[in-house]
PDB file of N, CA and C in Angstrom:
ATOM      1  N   UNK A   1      81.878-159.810  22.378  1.00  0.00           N
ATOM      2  CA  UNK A   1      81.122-159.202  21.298  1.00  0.00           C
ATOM      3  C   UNK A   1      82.056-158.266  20.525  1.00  0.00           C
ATOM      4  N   UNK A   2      82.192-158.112  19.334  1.00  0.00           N
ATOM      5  CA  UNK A   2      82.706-157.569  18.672  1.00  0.00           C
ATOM      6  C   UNK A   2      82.226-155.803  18.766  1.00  0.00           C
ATOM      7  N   UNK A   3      83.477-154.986  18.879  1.00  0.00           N
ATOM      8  CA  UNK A   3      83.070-153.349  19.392  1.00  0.00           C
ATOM      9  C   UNK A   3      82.357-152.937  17.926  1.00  0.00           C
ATOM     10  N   UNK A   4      82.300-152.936  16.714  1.00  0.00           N
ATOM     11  CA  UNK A   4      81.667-152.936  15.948  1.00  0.00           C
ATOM     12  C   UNK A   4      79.955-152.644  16.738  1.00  0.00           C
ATOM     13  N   UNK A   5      80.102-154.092  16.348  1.00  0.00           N
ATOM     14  CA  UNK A   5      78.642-154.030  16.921  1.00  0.00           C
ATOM     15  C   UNK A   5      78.114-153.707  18.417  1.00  0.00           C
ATOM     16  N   UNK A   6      78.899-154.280  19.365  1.00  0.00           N
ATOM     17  CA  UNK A   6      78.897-153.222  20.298  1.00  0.00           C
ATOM     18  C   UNK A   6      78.479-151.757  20.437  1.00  0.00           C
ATOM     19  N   UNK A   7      79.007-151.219  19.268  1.00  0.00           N
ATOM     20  CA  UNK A   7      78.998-149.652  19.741  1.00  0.00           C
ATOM     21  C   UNK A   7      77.399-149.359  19.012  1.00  0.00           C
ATOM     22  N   UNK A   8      77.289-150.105  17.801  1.00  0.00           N
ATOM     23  CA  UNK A   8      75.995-150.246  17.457  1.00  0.00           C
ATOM     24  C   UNK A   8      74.875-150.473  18.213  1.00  0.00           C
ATOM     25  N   UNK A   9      74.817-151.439  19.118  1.00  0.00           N
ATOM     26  CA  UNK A   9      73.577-151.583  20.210  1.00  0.00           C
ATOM     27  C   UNK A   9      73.517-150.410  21.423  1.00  0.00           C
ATOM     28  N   UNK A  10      75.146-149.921  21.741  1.00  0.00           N
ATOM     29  CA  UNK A  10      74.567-148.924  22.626  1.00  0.00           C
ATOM     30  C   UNK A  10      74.292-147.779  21.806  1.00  0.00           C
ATOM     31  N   UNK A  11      74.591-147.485  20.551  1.00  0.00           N
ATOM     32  CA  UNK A  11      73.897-146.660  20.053  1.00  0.00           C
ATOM     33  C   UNK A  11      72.045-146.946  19.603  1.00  0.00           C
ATOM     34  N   UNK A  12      71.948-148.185  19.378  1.00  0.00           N
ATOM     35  CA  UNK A  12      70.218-148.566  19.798  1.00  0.00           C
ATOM     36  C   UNK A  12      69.468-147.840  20.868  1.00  0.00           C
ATOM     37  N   UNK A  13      70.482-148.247  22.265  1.00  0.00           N
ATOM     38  CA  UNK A  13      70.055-148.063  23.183  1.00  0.00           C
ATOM     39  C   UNK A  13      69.974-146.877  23.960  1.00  0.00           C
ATOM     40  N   UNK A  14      71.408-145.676  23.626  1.00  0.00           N
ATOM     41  CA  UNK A  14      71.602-144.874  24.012  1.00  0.00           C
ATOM     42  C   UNK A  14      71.605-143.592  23.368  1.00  0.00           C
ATOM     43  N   UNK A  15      71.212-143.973  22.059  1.00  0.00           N
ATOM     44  CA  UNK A  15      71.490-142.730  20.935  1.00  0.00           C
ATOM     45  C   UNK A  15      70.666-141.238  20.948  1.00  0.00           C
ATOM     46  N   UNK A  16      69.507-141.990  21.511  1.00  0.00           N
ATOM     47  CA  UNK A  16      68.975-140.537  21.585  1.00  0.00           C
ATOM     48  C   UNK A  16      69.333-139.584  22.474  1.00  0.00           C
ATOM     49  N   UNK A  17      70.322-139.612  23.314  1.00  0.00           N
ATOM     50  CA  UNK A  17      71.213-139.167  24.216  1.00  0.00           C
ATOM     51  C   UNK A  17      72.338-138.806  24.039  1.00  0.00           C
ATOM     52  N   UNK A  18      72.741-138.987  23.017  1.00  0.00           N
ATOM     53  CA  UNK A  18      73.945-138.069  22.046  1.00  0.00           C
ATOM     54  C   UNK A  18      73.546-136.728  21.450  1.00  0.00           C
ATOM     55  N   UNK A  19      74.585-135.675  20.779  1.00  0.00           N
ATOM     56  CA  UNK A  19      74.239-134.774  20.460  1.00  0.00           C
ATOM     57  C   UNK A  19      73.755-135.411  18.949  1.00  0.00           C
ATOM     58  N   UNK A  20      72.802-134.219  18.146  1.00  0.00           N
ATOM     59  CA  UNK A  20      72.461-134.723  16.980  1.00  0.00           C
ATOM     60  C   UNK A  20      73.850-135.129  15.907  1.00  0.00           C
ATOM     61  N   UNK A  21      75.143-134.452  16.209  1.00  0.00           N
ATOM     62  CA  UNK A  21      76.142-134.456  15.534  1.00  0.00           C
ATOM     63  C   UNK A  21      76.776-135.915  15.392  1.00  0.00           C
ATOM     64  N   UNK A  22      77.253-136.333  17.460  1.00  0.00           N
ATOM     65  CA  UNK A  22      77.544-137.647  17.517  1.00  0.00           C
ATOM     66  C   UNK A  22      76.743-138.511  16.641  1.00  0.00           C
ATOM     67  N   UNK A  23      75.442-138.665  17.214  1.00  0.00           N
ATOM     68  CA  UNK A  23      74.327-139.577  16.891  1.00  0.00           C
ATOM     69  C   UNK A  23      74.539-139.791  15.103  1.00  0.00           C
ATOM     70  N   UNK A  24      74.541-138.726  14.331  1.00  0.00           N
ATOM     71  CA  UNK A  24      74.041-138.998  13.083  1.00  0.00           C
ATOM     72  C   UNK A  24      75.877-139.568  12.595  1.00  0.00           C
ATOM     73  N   UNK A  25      77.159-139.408  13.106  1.00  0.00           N
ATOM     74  CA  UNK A  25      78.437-139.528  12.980  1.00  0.00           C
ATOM     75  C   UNK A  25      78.603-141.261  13.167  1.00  0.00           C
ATOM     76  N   UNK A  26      78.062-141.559  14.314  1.00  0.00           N
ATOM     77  CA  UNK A  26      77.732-142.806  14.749  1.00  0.00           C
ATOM     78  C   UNK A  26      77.048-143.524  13.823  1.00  0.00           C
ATOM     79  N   UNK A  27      75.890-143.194  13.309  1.00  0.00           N
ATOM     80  CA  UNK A  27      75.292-143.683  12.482  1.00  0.00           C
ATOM     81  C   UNK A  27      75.728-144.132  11.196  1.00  0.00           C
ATOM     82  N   UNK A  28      76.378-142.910  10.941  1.00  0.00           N
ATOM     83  CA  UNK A  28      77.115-143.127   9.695  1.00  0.00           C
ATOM     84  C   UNK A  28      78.102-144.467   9.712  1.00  0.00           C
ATOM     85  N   UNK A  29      78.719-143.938  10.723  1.00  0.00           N
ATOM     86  CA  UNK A  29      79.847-144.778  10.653  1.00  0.00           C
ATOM     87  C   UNK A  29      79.473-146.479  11.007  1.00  0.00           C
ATOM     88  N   UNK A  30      78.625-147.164  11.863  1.00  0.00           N
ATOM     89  CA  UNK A  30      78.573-148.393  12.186  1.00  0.00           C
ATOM     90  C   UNK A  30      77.483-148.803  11.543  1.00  0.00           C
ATOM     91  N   UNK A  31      76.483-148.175  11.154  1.00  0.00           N
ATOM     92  CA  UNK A  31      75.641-148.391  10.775  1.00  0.00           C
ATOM     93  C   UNK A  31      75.304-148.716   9.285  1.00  0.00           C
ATOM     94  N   UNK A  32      75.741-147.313   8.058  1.00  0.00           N
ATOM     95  CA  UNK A  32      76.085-147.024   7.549  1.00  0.00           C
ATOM     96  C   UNK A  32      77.288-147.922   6.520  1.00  0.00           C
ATOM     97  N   UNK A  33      78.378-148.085   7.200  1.00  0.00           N
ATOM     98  CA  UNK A  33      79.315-148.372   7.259  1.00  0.00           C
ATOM     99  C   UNK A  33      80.544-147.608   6.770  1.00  0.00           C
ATOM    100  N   UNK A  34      80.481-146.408   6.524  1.00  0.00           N
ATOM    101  CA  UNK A  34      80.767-145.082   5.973  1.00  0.00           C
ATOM    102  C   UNK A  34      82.542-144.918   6.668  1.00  0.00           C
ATOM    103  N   UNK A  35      83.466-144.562   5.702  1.00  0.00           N
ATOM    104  CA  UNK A  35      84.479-144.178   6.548  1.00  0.00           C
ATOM    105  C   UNK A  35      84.851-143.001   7.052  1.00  0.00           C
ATOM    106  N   UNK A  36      85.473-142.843   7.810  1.00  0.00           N
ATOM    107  CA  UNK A  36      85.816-141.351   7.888  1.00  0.00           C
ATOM    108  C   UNK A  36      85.784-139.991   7.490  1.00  0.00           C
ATOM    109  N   UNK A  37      86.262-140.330   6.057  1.00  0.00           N
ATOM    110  CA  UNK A  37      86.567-139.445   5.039  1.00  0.00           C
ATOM    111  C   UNK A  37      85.272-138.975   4.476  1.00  0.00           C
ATOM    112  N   UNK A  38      84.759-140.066   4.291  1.00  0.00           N
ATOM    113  CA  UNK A  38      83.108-140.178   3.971  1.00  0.00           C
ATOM    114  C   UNK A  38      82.137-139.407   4.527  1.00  0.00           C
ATOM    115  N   UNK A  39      82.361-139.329   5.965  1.00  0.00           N
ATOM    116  CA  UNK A  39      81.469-138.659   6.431  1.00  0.00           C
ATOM    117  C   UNK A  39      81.983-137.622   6.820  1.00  0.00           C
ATOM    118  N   UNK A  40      82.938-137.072   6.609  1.00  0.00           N
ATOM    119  CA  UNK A  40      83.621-135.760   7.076  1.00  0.00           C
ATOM    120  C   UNK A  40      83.199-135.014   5.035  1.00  0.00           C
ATOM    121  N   UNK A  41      83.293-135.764   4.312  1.00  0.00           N
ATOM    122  CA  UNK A  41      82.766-134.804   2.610  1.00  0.00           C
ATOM    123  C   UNK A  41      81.410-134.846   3.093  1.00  0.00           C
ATOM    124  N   UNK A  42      80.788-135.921   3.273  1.00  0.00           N
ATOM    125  CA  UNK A  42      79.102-136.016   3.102  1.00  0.00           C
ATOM    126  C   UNK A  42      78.398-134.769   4.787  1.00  0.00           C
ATOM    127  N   UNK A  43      79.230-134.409   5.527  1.00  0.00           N
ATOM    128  CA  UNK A  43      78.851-133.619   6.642  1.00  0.00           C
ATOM    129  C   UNK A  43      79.642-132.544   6.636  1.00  0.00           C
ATOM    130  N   UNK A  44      80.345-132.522   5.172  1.00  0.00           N
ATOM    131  CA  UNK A  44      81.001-130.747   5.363  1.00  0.00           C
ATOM    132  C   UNK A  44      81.843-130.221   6.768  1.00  0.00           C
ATOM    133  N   UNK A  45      82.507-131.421   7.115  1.00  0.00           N
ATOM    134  CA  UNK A  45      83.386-131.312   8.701  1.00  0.00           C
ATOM    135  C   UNK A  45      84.545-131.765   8.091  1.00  0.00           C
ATOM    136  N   UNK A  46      85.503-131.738   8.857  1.00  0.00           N
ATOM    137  CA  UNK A  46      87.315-132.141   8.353  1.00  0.00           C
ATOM    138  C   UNK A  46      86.843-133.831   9.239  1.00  0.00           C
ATOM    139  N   UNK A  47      88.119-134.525   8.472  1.00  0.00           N
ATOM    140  CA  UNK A  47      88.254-135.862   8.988  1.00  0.00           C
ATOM    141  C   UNK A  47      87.866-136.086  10.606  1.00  0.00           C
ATOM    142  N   UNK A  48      88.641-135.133  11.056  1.00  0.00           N
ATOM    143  CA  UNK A  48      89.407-134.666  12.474  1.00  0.00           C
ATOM    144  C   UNK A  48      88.718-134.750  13.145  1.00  0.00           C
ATOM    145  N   UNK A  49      86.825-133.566  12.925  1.00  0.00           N
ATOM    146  CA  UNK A  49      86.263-133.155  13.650  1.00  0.00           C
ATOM    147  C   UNK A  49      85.460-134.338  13.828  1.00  0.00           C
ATOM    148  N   UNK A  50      85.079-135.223  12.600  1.00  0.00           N
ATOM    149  CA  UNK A  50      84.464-136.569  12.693  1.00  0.00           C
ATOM    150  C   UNK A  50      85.332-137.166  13.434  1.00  0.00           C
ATOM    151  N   UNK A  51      86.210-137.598  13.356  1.00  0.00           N
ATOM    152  CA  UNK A  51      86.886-138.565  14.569  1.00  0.00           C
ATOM    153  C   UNK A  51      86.779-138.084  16.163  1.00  0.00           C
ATOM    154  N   UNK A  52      86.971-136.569  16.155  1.00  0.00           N
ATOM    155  CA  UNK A  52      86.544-136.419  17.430  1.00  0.00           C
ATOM    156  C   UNK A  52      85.023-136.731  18.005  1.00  0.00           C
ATOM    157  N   UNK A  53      84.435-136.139  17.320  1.00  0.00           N
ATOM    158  CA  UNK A  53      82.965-136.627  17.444  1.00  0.00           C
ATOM    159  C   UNK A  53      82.114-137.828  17.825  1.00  0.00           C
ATOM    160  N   UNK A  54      83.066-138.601  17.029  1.00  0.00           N
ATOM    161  CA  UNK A  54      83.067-140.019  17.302  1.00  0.00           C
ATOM    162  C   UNK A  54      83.529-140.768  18.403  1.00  0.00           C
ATOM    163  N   UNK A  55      84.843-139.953  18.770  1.00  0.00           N
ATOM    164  CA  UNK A  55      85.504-140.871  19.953  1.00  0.00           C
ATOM    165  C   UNK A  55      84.757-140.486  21.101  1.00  0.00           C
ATOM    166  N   UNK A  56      84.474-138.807  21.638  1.00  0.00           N
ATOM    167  CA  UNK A  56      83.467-138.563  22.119  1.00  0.00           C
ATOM    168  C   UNK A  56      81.928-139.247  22.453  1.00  0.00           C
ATOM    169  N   UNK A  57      81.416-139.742  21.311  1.00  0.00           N
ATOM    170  CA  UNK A  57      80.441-140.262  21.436  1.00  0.00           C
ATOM    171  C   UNK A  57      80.600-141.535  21.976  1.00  0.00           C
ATOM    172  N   UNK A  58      81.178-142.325  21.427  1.00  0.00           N
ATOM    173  CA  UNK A  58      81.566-143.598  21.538  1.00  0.00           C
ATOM    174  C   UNK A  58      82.056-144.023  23.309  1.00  0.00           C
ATOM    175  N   UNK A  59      82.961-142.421  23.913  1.00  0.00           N
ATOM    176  CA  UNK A  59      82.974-142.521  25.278  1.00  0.00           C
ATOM    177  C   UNK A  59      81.603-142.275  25.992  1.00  0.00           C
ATOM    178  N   UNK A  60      80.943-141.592  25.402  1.00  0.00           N
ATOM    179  CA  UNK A  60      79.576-141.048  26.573  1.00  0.00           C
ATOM    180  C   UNK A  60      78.765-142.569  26.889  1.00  0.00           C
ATOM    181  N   UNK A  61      78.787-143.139  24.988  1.00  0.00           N
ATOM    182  CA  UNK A  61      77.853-144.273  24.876  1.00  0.00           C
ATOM    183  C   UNK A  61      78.471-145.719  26.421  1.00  0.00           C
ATOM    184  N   UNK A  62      79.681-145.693  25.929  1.00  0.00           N
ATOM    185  CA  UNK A  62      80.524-146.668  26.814  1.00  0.00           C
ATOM    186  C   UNK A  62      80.292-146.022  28.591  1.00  0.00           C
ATOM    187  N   UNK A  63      80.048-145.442  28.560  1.00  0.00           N
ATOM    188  CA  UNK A  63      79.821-144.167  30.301  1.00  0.00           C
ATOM    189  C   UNK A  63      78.415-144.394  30.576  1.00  0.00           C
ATOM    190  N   UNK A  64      77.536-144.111  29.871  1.00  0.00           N
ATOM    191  CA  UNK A  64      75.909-144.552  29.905  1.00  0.00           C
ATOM    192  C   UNK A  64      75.622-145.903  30.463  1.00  0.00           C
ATOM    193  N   UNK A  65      76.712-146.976  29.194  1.00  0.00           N
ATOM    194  CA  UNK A  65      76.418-148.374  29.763  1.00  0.00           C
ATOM    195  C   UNK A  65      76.722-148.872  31.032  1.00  0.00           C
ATOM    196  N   UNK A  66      78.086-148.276  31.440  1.00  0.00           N
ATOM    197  CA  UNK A  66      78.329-148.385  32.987  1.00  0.00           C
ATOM    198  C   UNK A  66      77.627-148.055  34.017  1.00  0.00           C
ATOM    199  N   UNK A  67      77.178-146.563  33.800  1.00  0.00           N
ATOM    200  CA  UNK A  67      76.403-146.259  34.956  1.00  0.00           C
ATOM    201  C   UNK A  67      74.592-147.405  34.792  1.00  0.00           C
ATOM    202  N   UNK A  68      74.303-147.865  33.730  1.00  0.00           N
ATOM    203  CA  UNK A  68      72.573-147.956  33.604  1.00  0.00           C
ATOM    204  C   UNK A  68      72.750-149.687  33.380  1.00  0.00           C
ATOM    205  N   UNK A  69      73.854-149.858  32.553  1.00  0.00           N
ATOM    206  CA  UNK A  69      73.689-151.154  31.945  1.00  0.00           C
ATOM    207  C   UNK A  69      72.151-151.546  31.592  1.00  0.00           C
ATOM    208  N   UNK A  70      71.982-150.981  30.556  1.00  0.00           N
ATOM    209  CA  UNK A  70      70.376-151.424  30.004  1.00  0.00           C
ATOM    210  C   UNK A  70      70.738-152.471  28.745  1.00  0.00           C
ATOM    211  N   UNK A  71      71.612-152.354  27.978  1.00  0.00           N
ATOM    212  CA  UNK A  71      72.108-153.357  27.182  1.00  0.00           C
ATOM    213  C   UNK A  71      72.885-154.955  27.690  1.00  0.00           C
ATOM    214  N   UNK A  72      73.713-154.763  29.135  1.00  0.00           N
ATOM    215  CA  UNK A  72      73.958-155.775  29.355  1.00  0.00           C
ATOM    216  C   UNK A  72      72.899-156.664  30.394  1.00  0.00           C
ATOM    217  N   UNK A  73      71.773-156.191  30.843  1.00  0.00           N
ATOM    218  CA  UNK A  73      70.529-156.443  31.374  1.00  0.00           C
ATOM    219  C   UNK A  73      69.815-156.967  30.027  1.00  0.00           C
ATOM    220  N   UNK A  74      69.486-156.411  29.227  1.00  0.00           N
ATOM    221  CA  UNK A  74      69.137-156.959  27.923  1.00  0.00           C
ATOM    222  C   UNK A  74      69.946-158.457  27.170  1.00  0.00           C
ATOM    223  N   UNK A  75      71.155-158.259  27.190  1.00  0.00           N
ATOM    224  CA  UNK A  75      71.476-159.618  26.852  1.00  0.00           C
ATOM    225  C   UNK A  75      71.537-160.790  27.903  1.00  0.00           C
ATOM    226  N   UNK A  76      71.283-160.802  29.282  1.00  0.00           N
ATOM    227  CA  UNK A  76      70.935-161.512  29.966  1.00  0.00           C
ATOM    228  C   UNK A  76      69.442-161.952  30.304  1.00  0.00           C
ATOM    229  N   UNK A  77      68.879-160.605  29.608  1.00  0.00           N
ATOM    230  CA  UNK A  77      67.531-161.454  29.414  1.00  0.00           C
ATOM    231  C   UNK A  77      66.903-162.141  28.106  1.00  0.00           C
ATOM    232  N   UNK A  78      67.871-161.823  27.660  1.00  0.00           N
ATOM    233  CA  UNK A  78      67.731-162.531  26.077  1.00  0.00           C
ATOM    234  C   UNK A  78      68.219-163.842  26.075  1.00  0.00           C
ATOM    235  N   UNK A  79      69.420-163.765  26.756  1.00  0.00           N
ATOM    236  CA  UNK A  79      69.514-165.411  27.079  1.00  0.00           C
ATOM    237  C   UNK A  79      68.530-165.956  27.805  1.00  0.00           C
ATOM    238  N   UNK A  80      68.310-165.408  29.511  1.00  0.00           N
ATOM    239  CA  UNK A  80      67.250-166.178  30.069  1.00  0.00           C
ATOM    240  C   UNK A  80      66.165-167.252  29.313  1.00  0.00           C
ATOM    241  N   UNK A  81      65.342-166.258  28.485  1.00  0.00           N
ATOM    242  CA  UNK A  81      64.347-166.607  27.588  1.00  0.00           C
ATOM    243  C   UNK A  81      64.821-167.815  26.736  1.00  0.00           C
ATOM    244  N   UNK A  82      65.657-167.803  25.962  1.00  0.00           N
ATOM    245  CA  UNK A  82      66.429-168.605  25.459  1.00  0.00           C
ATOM    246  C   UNK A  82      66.300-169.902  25.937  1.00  0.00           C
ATOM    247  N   UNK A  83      67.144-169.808  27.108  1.00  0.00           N
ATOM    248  CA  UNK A  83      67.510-171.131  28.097  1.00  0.00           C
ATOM    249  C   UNK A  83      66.007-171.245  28.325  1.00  0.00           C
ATOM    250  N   UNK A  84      65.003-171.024  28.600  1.00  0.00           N
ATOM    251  CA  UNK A  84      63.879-171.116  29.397  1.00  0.00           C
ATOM    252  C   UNK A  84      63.126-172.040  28.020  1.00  0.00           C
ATOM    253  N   UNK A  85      63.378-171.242  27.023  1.00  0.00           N
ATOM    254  CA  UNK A  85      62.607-171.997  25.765  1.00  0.00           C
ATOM    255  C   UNK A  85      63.056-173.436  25.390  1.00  0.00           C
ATOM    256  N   UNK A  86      64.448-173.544  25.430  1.00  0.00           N
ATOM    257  CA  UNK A  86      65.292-174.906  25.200  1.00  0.00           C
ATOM    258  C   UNK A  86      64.816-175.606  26.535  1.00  0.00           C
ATOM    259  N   UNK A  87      64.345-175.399  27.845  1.00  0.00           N
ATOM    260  CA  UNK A  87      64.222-176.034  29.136  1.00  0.00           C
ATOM    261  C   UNK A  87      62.989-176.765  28.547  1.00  0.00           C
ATOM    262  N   UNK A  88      62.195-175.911  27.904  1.00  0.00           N
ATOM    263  CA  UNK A  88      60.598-175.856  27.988  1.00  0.00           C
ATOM    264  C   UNK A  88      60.405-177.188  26.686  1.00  0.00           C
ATOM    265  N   UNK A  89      61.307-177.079  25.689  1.00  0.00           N
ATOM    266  CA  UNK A  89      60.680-177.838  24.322  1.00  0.00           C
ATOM    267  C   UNK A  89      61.670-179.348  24.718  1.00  0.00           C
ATOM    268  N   UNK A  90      62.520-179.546  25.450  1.00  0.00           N
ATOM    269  CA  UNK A  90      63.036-180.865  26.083  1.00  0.00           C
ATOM    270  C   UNK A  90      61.829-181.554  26.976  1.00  0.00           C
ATOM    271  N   UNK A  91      60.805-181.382  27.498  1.00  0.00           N
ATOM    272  CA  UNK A  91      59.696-182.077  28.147  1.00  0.00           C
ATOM    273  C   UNK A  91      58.644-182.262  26.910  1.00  0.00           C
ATOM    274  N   UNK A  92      59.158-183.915  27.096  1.00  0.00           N
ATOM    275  CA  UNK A  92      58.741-185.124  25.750  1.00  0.00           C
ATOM    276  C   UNK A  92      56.917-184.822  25.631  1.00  0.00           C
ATOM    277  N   UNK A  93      56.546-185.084  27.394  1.00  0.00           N
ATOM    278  CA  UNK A  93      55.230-185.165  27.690  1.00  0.00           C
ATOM    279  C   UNK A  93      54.322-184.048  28.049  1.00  0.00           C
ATOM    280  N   UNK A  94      53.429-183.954  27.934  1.00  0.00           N
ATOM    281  CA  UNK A  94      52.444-182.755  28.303  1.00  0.00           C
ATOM    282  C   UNK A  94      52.819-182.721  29.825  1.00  0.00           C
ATOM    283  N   UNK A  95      52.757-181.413  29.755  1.00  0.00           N
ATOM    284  CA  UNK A  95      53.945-180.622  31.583  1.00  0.00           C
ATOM    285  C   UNK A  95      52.684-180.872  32.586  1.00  0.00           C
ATOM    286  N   UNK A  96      52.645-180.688  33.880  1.00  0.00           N
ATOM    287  CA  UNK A  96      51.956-180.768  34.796  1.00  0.00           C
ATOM    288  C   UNK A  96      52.166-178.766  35.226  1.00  0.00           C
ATOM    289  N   UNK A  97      50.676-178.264  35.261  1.00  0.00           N
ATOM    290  CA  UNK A  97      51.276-177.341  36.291  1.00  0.00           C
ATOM    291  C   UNK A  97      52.661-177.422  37.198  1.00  0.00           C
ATOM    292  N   UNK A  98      52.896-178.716  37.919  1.00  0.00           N
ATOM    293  CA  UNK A  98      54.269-178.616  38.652  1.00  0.00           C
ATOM    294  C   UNK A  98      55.441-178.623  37.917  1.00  0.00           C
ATOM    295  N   UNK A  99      55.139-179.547  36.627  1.00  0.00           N
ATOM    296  CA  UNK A  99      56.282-179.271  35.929  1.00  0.00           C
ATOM    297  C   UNK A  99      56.900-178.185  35.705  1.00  0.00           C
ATOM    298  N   UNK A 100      56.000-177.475  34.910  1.00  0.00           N
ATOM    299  CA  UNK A 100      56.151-176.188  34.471  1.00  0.00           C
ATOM    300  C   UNK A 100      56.717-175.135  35.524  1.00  0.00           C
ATOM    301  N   UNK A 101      55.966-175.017  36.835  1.00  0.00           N
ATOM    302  CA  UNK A 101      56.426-174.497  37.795  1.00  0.00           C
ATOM    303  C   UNK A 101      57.883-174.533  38.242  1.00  0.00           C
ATOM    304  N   UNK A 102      58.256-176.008  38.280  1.00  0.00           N
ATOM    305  CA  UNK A 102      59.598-176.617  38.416  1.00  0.00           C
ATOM    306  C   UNK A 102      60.265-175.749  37.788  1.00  0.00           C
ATOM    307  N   UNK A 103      60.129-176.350  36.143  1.00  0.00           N
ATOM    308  CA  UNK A 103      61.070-175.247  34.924  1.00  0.00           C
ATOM    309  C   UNK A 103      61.431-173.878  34.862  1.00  0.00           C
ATOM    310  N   UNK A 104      60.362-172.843  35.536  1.00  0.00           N
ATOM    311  CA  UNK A 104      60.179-171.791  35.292  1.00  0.00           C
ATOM    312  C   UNK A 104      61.079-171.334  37.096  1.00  0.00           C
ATOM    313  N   UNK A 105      60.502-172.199  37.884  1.00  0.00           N
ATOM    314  CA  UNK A 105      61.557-171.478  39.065  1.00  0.00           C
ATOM    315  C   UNK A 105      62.892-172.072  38.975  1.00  0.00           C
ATOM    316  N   UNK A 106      63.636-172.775  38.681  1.00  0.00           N
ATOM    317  CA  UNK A 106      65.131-173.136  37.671  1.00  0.00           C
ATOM    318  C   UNK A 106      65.477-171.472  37.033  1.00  0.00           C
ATOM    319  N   UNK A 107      64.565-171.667  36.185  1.00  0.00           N
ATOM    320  CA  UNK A 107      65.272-171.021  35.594  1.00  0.00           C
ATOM    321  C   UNK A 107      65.643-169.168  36.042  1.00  0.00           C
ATOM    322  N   UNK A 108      64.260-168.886  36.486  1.00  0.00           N
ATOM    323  CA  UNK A 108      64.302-167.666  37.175  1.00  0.00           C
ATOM    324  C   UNK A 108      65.206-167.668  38.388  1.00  0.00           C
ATOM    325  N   UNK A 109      66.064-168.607  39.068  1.00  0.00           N
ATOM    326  CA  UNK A 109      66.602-168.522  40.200  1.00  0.00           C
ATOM    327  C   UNK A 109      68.267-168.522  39.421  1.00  0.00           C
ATOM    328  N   UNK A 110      68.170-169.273  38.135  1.00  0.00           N
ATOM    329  CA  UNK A 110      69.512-169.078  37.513  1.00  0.00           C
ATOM    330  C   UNK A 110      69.934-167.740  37.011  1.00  0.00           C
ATOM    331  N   UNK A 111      69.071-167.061  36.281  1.00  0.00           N
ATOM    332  CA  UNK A 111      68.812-165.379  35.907  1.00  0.00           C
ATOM    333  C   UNK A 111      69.395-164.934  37.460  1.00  0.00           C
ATOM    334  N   UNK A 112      68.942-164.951  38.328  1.00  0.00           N
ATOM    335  CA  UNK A 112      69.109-163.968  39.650  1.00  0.00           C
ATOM    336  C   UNK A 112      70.721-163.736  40.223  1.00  0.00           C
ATOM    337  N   UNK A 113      70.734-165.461  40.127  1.00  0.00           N
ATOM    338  CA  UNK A 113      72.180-165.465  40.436  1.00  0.00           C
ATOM    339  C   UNK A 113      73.333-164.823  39.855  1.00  0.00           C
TER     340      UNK A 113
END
């Protein structure tokens, strides 16, 4: 995944857990798409203090995901679903309860693993 966006989803996920400074710096910047400079005139801070702010944040966000992984739990269940939907619209014929059963423990035993 591209850190771009990367840093964007754990800021989805983790932002309200930044200081208001990071958070709105973050914002600016990936969101936004704002450069540096940009948000150091538009926040009355030197370049500097935005870059620190940022790298800061950007470590807590990357530290959060390690310890909780709620984003990489999220894209494994986003696939799951996925795969489960493509499993589900390949059966030509109307499913049997067992079918379905079949499909659905496949796939939940592939998730686990």
């Amino acid at each position: 995944m591209e850190r771009n966006i990367y840093i964007s989803w754990l800021l989805d996920f983790y932002g309200a857990l930044l200081t208001e400074k990071q958070r709105t710096v973050l914002e600016l910047h990936y969101n936004e798409d704002l450069s540096l400079g940009e948000i150091a005139e538009q926040e009355g801070i030197s370049r500097q203090g935005v870059y620190d702010a940022a790298k800061r944040a950007e470590t807590a966000l990357c530290h959060m995901e390690q310890q909780l992984g709620l984003l990489e739990r999220h894209i494994k269940m986003k696939q799951f679903f996925a795969d489960w939907l493509e499993r589900l619209q390949k059966i030509e014929v109307q499913p049997s309860s067992t079918d379905l059963l079949q499909v659905l423990t496949e796939n939940i035993k592939d998730y686990l693993s």
